[in-house]
Protein backbone atom coordinates (compact mmCIF):
# COMPACT_ATOMS: atom_id res chain seq x y z
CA UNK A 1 41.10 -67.24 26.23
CA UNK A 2 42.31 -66.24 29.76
CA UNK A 3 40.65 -64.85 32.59
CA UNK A 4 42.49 -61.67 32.37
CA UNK A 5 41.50 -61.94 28.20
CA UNK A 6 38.25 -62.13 28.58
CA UNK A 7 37.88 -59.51 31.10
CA UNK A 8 39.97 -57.14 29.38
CA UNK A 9 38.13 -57.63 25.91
CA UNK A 10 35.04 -57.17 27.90
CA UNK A 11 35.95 -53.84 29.90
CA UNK A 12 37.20 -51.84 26.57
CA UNK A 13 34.59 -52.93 24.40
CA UNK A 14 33.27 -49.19 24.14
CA UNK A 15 36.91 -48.09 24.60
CA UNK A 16 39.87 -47.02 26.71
CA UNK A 17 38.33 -47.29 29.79
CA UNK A 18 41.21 -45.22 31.51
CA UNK A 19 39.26 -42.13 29.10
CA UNK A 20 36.89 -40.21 31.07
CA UNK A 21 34.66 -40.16 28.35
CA UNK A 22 34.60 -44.00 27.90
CA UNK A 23 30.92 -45.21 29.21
CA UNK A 24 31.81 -47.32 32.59
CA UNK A 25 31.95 -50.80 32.08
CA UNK A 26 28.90 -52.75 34.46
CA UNK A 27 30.35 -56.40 34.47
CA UNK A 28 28.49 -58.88 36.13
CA UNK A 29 29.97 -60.39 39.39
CA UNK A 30 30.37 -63.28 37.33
CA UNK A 31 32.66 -61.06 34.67
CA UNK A 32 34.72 -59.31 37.29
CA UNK A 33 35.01 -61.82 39.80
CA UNK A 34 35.54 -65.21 37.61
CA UNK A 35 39.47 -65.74 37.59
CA UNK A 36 40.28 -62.45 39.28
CA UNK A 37 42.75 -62.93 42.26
CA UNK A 38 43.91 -59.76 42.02
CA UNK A 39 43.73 -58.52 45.80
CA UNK A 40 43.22 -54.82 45.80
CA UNK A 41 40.98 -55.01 42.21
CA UNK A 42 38.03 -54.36 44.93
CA UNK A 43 38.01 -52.91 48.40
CA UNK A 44 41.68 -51.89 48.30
CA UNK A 45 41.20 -49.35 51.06
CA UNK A 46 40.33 -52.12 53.55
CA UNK A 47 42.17 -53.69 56.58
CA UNK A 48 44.02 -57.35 56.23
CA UNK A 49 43.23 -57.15 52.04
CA UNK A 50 40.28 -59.37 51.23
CA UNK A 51 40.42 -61.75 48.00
CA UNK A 52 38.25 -60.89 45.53
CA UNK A 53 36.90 -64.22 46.24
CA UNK A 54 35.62 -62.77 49.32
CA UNK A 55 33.69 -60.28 47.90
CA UNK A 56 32.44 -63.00 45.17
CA UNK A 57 30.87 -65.20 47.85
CA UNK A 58 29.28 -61.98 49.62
CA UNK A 59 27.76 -60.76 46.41
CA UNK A 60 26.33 -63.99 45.11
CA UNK A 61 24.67 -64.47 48.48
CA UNK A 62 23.16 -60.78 48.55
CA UNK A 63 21.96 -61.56 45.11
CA UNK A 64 19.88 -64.56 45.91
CA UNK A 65 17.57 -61.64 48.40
CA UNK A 66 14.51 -61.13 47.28
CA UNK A 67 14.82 -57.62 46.51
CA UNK A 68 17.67 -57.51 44.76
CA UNK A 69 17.28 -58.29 40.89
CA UNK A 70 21.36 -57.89 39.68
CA UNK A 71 24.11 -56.82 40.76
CA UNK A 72 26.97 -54.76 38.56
CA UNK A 73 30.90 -53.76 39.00
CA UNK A 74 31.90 -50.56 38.01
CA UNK A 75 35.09 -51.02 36.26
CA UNK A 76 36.53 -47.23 37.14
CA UNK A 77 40.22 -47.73 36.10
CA UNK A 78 42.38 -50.39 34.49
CA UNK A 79 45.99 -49.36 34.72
CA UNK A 80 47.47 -52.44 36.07
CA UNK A 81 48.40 -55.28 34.09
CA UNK A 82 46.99 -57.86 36.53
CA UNK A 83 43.09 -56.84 36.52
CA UNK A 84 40.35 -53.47 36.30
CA UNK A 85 39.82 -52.01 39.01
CA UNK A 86 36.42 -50.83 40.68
CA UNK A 87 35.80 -48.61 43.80
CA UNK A 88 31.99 -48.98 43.29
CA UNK A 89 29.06 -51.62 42.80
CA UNK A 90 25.49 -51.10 41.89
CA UNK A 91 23.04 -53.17 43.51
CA UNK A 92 20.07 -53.18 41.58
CA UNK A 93 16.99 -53.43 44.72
CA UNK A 94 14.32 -52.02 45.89
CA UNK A 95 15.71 -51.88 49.24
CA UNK A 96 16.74 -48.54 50.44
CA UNK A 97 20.45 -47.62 50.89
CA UNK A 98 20.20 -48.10 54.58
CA UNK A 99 19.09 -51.84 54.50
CA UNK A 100 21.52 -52.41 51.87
CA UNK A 101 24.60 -51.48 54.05
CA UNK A 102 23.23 -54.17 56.66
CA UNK A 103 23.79 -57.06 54.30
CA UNK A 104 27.73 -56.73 54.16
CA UNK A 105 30.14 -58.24 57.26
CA UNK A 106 32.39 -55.25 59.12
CA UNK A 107 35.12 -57.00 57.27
CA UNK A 108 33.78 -55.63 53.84
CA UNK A 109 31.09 -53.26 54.74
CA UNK A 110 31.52 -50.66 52.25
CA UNK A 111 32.52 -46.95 53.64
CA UNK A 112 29.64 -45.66 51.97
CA UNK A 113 25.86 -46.78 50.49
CA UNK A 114 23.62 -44.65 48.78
CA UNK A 115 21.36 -44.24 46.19
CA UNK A 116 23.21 -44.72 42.83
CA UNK A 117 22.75 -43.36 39.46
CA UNK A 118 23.36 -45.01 35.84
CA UNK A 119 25.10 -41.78 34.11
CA UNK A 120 28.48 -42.08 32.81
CA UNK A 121 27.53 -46.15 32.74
CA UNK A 122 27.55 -48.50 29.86
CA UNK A 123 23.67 -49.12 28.72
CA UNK A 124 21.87 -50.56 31.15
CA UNK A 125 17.75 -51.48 31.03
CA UNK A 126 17.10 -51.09 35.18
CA UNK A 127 15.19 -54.07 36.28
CA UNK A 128 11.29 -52.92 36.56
CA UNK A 129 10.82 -52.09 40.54
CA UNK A 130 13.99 -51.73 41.30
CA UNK A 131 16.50 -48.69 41.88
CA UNK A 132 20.47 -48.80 41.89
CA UNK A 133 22.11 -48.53 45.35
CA UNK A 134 25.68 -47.71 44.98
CA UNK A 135 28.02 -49.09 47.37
CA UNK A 136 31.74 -47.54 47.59
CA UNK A 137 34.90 -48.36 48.93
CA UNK A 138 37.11 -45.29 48.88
């Protein structure tokens, strides 16, 4: 099975994720990022277009903190051939929003952090102490 395979099994397992009413995937970074070299799957909005590799390295480091317990891609869209799309992570901490923001370079800093919510998501059992903190890229 190929990268794009596996992630695109994984993604419309509940459904068409393109439906509104289809529960938002939460992949792992491993799931999203794993073969993905889609530029513009993640953080399309930024300046000089990062690889999703990029955003890989960043997001394994920020989930070795302390505080942090997982991390999960929103899958928001897939209507490209080449890979889903996601405008949004949840970082599941119990930092607050504020702190959270700090941990990312200018280069990828999100254009917004705050607290996050799990409705409209896939289920999901929250790490115990922790709360999500959404990060977004519009």
């Amino acid at each position: 099975m190929t990268p794009l395979e596996r992630v695109s099994e994984r993604v419309n397992r509940l459904g068409d994720v393109n439906n509104l009413r289809t529960p938002r995937p939460l992949l792992t970074i491993e799931e999203f990022f794993e073969g993905n070299d889609a530029i513009g799957s993640i953080g399309c909005n930024l300046d000089n277009e990062p690889t999703p590799a990029e955003f890989y390295e960043l997001f394994k480091a920020i989930s070795l903190k302390p505080w942090v317990k997982d991390i999960r891609v929103v899958v928001t869209v897939f209507d490209t051939p080449e890979w889903p799309f996601s405008d949004n992570v949840l970082i599941m901490t119990s930092a607050a929003p504020a702190e959270v923001h700090s941990w990312f370079p200018e280069r990828l800093r999100p254009d917004d952090v705050d607290q996050g919510d799990l409705r409209g998501c896939e289920p999901y059992k929250l790490p115990e102490g922790t709360r999500p903190v959404v990060c977004f890229w519009d």
